[in-house]
PDB file of N, CA and C in Angstrom:
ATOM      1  N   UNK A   1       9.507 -16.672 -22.117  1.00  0.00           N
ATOM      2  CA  UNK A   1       9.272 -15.476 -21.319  1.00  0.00           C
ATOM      3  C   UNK A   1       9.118 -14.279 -22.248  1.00  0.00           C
ATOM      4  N   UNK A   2       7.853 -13.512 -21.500  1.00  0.00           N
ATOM      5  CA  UNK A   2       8.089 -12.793 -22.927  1.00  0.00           C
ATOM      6  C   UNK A   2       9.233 -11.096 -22.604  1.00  0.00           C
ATOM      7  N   UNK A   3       9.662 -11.055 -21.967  1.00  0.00           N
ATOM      8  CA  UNK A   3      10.878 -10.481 -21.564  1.00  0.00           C
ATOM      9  C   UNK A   3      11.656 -10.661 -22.701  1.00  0.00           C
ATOM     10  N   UNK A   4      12.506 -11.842 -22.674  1.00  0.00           N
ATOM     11  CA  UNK A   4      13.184 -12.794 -23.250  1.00  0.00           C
ATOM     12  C   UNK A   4      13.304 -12.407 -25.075  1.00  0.00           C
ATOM     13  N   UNK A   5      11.874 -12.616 -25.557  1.00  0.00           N
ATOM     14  CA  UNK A   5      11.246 -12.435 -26.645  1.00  0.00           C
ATOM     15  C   UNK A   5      11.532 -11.091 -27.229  1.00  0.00           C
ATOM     16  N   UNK A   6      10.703 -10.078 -26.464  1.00  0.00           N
ATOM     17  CA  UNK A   6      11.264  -8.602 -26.322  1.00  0.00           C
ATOM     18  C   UNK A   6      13.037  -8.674 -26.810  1.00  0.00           C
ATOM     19  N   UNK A   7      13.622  -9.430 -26.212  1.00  0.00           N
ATOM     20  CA  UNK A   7      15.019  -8.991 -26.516  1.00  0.00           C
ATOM     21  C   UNK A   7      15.786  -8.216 -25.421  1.00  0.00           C
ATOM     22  N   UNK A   8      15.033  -8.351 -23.806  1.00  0.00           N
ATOM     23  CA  UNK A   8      15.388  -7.852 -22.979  1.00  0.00           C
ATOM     24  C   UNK A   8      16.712  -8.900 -22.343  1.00  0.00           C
ATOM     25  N   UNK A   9      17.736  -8.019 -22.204  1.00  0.00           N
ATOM     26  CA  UNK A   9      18.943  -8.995 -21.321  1.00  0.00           C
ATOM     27  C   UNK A   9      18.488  -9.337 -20.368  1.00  0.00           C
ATOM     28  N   UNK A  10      19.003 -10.463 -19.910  1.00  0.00           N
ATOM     29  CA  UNK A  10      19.025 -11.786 -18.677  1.00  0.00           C
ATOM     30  C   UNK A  10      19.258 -10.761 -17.971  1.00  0.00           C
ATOM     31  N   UNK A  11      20.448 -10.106 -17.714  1.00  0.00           N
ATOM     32  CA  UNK A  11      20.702  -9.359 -16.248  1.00  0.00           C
ATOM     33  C   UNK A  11      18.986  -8.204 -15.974  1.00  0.00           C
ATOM     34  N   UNK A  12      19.240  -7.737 -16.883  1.00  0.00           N
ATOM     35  CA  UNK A  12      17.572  -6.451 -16.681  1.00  0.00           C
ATOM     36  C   UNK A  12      16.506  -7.484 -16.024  1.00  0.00           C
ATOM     37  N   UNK A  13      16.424  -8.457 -16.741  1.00  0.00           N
ATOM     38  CA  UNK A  13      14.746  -9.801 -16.251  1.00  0.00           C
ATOM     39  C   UNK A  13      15.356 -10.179 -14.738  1.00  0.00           C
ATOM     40  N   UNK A  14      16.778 -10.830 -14.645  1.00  0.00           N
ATOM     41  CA  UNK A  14      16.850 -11.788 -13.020  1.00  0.00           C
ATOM     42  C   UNK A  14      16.614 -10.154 -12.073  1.00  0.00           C
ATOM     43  N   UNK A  15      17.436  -8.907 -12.252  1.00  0.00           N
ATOM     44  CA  UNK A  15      17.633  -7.979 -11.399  1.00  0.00           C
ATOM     45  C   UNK A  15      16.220  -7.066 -11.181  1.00  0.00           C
ATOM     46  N   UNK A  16      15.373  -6.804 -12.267  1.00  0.00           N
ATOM     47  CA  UNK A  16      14.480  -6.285 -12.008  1.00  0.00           C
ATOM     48  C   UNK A  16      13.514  -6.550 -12.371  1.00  0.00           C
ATOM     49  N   UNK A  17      12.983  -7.287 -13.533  1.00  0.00           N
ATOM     50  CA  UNK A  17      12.064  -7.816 -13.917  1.00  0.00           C
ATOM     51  C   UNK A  17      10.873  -8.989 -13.170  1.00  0.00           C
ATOM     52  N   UNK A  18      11.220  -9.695 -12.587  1.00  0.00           N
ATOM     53  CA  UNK A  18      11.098 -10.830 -12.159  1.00  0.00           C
ATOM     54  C   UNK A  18      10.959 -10.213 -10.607  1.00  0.00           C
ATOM     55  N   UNK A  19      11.701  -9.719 -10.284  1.00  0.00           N
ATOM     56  CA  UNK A  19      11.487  -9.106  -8.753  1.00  0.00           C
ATOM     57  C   UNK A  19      10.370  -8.065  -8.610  1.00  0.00           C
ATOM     58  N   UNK A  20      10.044  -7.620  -9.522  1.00  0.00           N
ATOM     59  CA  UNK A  20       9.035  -6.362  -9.967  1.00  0.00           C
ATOM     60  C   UNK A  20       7.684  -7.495  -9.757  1.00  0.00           C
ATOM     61  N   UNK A  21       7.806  -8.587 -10.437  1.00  0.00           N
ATOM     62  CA  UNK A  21       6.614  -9.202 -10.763  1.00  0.00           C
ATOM     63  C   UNK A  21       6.306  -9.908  -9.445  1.00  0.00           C
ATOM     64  N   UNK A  22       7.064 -10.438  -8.478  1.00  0.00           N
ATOM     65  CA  UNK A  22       7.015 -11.197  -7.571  1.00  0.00           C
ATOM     66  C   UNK A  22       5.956  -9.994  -6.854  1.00  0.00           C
ATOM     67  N   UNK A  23       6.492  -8.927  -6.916  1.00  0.00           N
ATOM     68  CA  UNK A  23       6.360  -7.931  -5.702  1.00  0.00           C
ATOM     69  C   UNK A  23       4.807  -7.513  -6.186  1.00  0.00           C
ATOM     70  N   UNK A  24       4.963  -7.327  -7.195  1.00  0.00           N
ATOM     71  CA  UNK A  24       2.812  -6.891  -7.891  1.00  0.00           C
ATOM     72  C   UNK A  24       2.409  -8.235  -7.501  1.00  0.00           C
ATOM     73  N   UNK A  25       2.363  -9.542  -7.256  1.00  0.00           N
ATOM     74  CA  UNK A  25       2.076 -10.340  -7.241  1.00  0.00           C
ATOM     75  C   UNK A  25       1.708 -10.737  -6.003  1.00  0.00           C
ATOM     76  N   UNK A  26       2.561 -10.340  -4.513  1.00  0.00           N
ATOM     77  CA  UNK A  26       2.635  -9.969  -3.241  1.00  0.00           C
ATOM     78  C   UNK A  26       1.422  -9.225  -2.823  1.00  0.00           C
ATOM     79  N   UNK A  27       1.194  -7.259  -3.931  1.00  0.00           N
ATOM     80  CA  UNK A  27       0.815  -6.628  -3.254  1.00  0.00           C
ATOM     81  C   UNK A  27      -0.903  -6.830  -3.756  1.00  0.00           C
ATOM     82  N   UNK A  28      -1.185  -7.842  -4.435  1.00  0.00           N
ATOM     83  CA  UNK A  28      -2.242  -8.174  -4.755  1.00  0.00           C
ATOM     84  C   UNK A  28      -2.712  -9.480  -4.332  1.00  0.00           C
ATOM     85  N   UNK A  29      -2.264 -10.733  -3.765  1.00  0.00           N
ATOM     86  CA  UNK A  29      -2.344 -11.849  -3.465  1.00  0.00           C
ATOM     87  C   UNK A  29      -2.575 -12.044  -1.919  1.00  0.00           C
ATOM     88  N   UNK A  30      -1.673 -11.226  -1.525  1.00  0.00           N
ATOM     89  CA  UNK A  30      -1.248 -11.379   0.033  1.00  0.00           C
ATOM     90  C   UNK A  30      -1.943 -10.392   0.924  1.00  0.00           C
ATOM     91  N   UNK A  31      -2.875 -10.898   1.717  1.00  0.00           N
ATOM     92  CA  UNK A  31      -3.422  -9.566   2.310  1.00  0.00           C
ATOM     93  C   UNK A  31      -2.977  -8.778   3.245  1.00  0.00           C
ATOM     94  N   UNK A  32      -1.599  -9.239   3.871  1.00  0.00           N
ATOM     95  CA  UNK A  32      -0.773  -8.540   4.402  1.00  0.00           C
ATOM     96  C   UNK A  32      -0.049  -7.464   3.997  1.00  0.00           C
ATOM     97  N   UNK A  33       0.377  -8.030   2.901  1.00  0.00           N
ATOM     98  CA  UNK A  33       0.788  -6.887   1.869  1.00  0.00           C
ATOM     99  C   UNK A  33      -0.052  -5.963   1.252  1.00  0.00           C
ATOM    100  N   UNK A  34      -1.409  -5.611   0.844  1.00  0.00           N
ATOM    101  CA  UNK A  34      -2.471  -4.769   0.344  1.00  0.00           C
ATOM    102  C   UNK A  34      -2.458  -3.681   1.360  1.00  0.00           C
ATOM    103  N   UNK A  35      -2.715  -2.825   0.426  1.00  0.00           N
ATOM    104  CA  UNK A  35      -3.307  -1.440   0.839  1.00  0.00           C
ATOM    105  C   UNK A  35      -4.237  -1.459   2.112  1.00  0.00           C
ATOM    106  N   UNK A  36      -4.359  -0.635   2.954  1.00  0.00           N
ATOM    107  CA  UNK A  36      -5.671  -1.018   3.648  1.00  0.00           C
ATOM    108  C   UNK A  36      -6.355   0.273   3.528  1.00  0.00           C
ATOM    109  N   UNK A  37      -7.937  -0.460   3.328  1.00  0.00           N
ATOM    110  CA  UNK A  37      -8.438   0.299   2.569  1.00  0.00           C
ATOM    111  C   UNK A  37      -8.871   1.529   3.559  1.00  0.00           C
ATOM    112  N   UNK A  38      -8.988   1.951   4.464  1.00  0.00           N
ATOM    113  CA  UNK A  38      -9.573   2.950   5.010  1.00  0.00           C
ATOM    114  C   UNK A  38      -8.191   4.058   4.848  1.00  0.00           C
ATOM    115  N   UNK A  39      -6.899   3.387   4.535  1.00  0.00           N
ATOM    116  CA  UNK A  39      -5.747   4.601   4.579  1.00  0.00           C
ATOM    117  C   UNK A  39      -4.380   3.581   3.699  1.00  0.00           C
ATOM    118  N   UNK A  40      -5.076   4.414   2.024  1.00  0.00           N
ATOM    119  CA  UNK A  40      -4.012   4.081   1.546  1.00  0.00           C
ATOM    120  C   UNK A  40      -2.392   3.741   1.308  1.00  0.00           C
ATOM    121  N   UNK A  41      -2.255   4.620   2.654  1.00  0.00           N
ATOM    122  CA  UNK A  41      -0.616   5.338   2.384  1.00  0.00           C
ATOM    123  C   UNK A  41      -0.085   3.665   3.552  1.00  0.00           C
ATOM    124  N   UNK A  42      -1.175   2.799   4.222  1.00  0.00           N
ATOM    125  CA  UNK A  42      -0.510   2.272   4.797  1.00  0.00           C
ATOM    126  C   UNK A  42      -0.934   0.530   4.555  1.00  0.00           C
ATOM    127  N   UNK A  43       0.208  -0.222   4.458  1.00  0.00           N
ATOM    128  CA  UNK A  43      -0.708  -2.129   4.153  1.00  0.00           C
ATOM    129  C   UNK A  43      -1.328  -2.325   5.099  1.00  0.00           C
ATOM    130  N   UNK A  44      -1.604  -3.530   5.300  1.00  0.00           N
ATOM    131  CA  UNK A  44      -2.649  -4.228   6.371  1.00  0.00           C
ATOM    132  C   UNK A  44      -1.953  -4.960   7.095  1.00  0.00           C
ATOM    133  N   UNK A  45      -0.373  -5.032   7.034  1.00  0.00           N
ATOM    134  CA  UNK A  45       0.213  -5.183   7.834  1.00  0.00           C
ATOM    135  C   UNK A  45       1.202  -4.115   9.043  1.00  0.00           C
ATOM    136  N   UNK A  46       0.723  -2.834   8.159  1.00  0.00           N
ATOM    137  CA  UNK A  46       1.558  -1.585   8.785  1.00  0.00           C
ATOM    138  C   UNK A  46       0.307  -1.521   9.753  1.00  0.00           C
ATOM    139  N   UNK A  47      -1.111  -1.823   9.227  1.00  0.00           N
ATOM    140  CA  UNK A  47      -2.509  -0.965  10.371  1.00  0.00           C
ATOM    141  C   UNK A  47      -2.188  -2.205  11.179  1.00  0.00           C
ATOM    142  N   UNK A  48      -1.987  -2.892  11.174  1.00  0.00           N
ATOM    143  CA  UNK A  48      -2.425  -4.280  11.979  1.00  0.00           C
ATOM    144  C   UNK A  48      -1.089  -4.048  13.570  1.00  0.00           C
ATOM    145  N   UNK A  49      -0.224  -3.561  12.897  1.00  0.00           N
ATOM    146  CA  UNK A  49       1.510  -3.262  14.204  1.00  0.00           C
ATOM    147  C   UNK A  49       1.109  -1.873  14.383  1.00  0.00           C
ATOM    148  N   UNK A  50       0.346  -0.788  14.156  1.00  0.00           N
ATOM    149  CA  UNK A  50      -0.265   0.148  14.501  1.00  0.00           C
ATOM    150  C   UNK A  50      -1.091   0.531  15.487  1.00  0.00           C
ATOM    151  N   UNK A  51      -2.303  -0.878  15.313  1.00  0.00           N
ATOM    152  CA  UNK A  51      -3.180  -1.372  16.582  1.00  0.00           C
ATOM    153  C   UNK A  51      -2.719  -1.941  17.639  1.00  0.00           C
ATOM    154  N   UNK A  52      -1.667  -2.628  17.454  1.00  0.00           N
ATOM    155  CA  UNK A  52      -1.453  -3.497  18.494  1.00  0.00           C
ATOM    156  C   UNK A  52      -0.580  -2.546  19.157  1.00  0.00           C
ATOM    157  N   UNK A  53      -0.006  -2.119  18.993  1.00  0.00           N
ATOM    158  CA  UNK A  53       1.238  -0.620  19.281  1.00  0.00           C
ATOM    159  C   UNK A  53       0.170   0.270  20.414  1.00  0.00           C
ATOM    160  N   UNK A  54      -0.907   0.575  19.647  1.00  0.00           N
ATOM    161  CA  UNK A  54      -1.838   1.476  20.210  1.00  0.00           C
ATOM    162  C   UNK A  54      -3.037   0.695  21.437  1.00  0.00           C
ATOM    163  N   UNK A  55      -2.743  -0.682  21.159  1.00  0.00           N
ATOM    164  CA  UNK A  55      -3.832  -1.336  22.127  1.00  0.00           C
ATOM    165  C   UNK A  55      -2.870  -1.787  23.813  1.00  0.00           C
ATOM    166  N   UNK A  56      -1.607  -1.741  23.523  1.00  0.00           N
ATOM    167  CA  UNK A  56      -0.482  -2.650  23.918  1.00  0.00           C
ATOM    168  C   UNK A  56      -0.871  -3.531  23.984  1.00  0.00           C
ATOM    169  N   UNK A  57      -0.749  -4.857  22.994  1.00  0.00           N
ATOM    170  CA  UNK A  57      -1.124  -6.212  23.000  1.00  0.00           C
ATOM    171  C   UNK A  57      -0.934  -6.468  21.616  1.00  0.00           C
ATOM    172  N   UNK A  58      -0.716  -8.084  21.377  1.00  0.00           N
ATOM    173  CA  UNK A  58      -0.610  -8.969  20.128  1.00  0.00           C
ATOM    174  C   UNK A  58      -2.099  -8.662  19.297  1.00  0.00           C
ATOM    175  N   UNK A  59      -1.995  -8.429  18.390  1.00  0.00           N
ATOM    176  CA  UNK A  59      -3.347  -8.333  16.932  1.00  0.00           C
ATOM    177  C   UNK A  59      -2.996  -9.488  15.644  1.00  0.00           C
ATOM    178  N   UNK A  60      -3.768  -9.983  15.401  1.00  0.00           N
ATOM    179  CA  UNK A  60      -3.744 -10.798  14.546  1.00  0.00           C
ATOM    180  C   UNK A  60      -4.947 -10.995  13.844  1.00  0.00           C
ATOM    181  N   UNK A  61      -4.823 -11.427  12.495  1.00  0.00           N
ATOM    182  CA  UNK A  61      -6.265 -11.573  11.671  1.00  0.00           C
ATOM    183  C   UNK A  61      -6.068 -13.134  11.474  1.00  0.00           C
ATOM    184  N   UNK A  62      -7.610 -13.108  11.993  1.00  0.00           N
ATOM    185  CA  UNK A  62      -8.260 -14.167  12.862  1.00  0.00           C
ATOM    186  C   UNK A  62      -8.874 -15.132  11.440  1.00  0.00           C
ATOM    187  N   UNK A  63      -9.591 -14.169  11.165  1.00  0.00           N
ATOM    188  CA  UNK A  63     -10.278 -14.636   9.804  1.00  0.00           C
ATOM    189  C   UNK A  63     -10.959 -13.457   8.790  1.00  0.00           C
ATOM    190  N   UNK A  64     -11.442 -13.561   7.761  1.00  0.00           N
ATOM    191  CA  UNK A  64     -11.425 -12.834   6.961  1.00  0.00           C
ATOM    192  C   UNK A  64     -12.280 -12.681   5.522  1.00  0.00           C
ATOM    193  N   UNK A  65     -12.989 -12.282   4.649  1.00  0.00           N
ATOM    194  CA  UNK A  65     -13.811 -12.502   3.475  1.00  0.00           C
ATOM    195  C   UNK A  65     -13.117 -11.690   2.427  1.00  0.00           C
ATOM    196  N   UNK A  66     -13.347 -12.120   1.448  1.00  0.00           N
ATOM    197  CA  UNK A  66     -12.721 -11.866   0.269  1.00  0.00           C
ATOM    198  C   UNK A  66     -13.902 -11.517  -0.918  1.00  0.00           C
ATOM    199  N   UNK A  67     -13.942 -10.014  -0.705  1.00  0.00           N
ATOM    200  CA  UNK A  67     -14.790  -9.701  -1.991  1.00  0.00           C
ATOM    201  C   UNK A  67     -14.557  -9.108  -3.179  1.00  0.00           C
ATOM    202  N   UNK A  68     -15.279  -9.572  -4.283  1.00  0.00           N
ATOM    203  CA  UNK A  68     -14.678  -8.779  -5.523  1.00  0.00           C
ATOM    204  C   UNK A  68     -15.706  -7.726  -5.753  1.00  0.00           C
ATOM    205  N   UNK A  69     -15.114  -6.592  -6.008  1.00  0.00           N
ATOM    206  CA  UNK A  69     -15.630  -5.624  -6.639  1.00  0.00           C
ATOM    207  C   UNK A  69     -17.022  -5.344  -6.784  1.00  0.00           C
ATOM    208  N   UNK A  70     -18.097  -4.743  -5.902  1.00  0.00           N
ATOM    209  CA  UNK A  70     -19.656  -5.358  -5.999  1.00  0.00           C
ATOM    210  C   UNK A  70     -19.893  -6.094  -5.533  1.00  0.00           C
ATOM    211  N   UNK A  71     -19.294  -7.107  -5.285  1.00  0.00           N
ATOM    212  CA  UNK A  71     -20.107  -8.532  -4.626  1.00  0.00           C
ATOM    213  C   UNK A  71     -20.704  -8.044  -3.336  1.00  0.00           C
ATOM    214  N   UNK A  72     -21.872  -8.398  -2.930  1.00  0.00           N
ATOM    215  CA  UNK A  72     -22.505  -8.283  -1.390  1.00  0.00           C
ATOM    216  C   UNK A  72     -23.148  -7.011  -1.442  1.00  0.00           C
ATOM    217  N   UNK A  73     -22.997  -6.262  -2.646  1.00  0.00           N
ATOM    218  CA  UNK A  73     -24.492  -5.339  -2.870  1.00  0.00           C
ATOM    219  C   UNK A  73     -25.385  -5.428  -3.593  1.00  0.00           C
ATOM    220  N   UNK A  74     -26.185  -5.562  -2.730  1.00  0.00           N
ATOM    221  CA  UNK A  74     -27.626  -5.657  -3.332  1.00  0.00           C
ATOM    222  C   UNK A  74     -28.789  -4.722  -3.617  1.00  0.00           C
ATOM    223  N   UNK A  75     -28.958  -4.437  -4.905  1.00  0.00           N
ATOM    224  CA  UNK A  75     -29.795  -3.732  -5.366  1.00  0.00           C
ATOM    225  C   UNK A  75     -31.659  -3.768  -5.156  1.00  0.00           C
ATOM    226  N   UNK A  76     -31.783  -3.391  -4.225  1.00  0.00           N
ATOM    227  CA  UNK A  76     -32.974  -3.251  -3.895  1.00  0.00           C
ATOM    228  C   UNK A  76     -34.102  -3.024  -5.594  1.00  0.00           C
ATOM    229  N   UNK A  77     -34.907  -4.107  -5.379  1.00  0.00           N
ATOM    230  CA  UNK A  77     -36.070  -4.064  -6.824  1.00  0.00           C
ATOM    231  C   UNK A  77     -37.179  -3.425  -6.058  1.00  0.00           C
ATOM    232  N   UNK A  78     -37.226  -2.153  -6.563  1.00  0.00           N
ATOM    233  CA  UNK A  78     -38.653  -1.753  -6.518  1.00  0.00           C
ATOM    234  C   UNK A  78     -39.693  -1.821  -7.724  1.00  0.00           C
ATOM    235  N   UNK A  79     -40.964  -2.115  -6.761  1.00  0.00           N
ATOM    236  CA  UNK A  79     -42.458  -2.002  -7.841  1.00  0.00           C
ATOM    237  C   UNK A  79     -42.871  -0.681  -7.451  1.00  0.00           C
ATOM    238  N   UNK A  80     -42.963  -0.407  -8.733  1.00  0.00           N
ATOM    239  CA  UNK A  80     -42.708   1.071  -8.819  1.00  0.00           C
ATOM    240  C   UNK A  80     -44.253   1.447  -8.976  1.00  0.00           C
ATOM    241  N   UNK A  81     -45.442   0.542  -9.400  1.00  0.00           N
ATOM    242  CA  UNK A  81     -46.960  -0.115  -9.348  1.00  0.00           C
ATOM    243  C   UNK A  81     -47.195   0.289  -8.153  1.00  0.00           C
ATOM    244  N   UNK A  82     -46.929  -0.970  -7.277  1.00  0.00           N
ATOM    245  CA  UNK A  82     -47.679  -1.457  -6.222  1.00  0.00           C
ATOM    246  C   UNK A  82     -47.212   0.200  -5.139  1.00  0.00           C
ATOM    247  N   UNK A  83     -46.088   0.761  -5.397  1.00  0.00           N
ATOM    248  CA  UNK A  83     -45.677   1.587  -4.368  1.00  0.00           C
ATOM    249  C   UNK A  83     -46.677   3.172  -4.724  1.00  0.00           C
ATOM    250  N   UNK A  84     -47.073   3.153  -6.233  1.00  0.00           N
ATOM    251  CA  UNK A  84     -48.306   4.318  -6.005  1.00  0.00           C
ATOM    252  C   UNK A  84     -49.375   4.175  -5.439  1.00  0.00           C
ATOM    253  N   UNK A  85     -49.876   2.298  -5.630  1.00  0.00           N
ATOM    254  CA  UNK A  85     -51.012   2.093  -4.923  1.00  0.00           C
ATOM    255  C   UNK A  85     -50.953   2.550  -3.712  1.00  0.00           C
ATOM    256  N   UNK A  86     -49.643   2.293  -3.495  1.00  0.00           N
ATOM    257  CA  UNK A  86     -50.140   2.546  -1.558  1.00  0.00           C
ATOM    258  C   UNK A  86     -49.922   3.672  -1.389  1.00  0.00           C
ATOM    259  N   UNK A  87     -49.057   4.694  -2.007  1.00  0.00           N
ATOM    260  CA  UNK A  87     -49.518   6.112  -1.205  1.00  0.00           C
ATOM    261  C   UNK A  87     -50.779   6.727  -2.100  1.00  0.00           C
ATOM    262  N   UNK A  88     -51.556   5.961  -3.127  1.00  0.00           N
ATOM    263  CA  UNK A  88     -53.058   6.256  -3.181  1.00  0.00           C
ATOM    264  C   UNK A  88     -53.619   6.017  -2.469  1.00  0.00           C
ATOM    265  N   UNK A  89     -53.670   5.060  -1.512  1.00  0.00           N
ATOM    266  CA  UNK A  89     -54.100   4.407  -0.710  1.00  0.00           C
ATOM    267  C   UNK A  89     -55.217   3.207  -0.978  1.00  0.00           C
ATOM    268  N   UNK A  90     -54.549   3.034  -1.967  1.00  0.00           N
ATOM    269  CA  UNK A  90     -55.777   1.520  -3.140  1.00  0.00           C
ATOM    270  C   UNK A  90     -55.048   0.513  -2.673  1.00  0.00           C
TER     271      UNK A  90
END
């Protein structure tokens, strides 16, 4: 462990170390636990008992996609040619 290595005491790693890591590990893994993105200050499990609070009724995520960073935008290629032809009208 590299805690351990460091020269950090057993009590500092079981009490906070290790619980620290579980918990970054939670708020990045678990999508219950994440930020939600339209309002940082709250997870996706605080918006999710928010809605249902506000709908009166059970909410649940049903299903879901997982994107990284960029993925699913697409950069439109323009011909930058063919697009004078046409407002030349050639």
């Amino acid at each position: 462990n590299k805690a351990l290595e460091e020269g950090k005491p057993e009590k500092i790693i079981a009490d906070r170390i290790v619980p620290g890591q579980i918990k970054n590990f939670y708020k990045i893994n678990v999508l219950e636990a994440q930020e939600y993105v339209k309002d940082d200050s709250l997870t996706v499990s605080q918006y999710i008992a928010s809605a249902a609070k506000e709908l009166g009724t059970e909410v649940s995520v049903v299903r879901f996609t997982n994107y990284k960073l960029g993925e699913g935008i697409e950069k439109k290629e323009d011909d930058f040619a063919a697009e004078v032809m046409k407002q030349a009208g050639l």
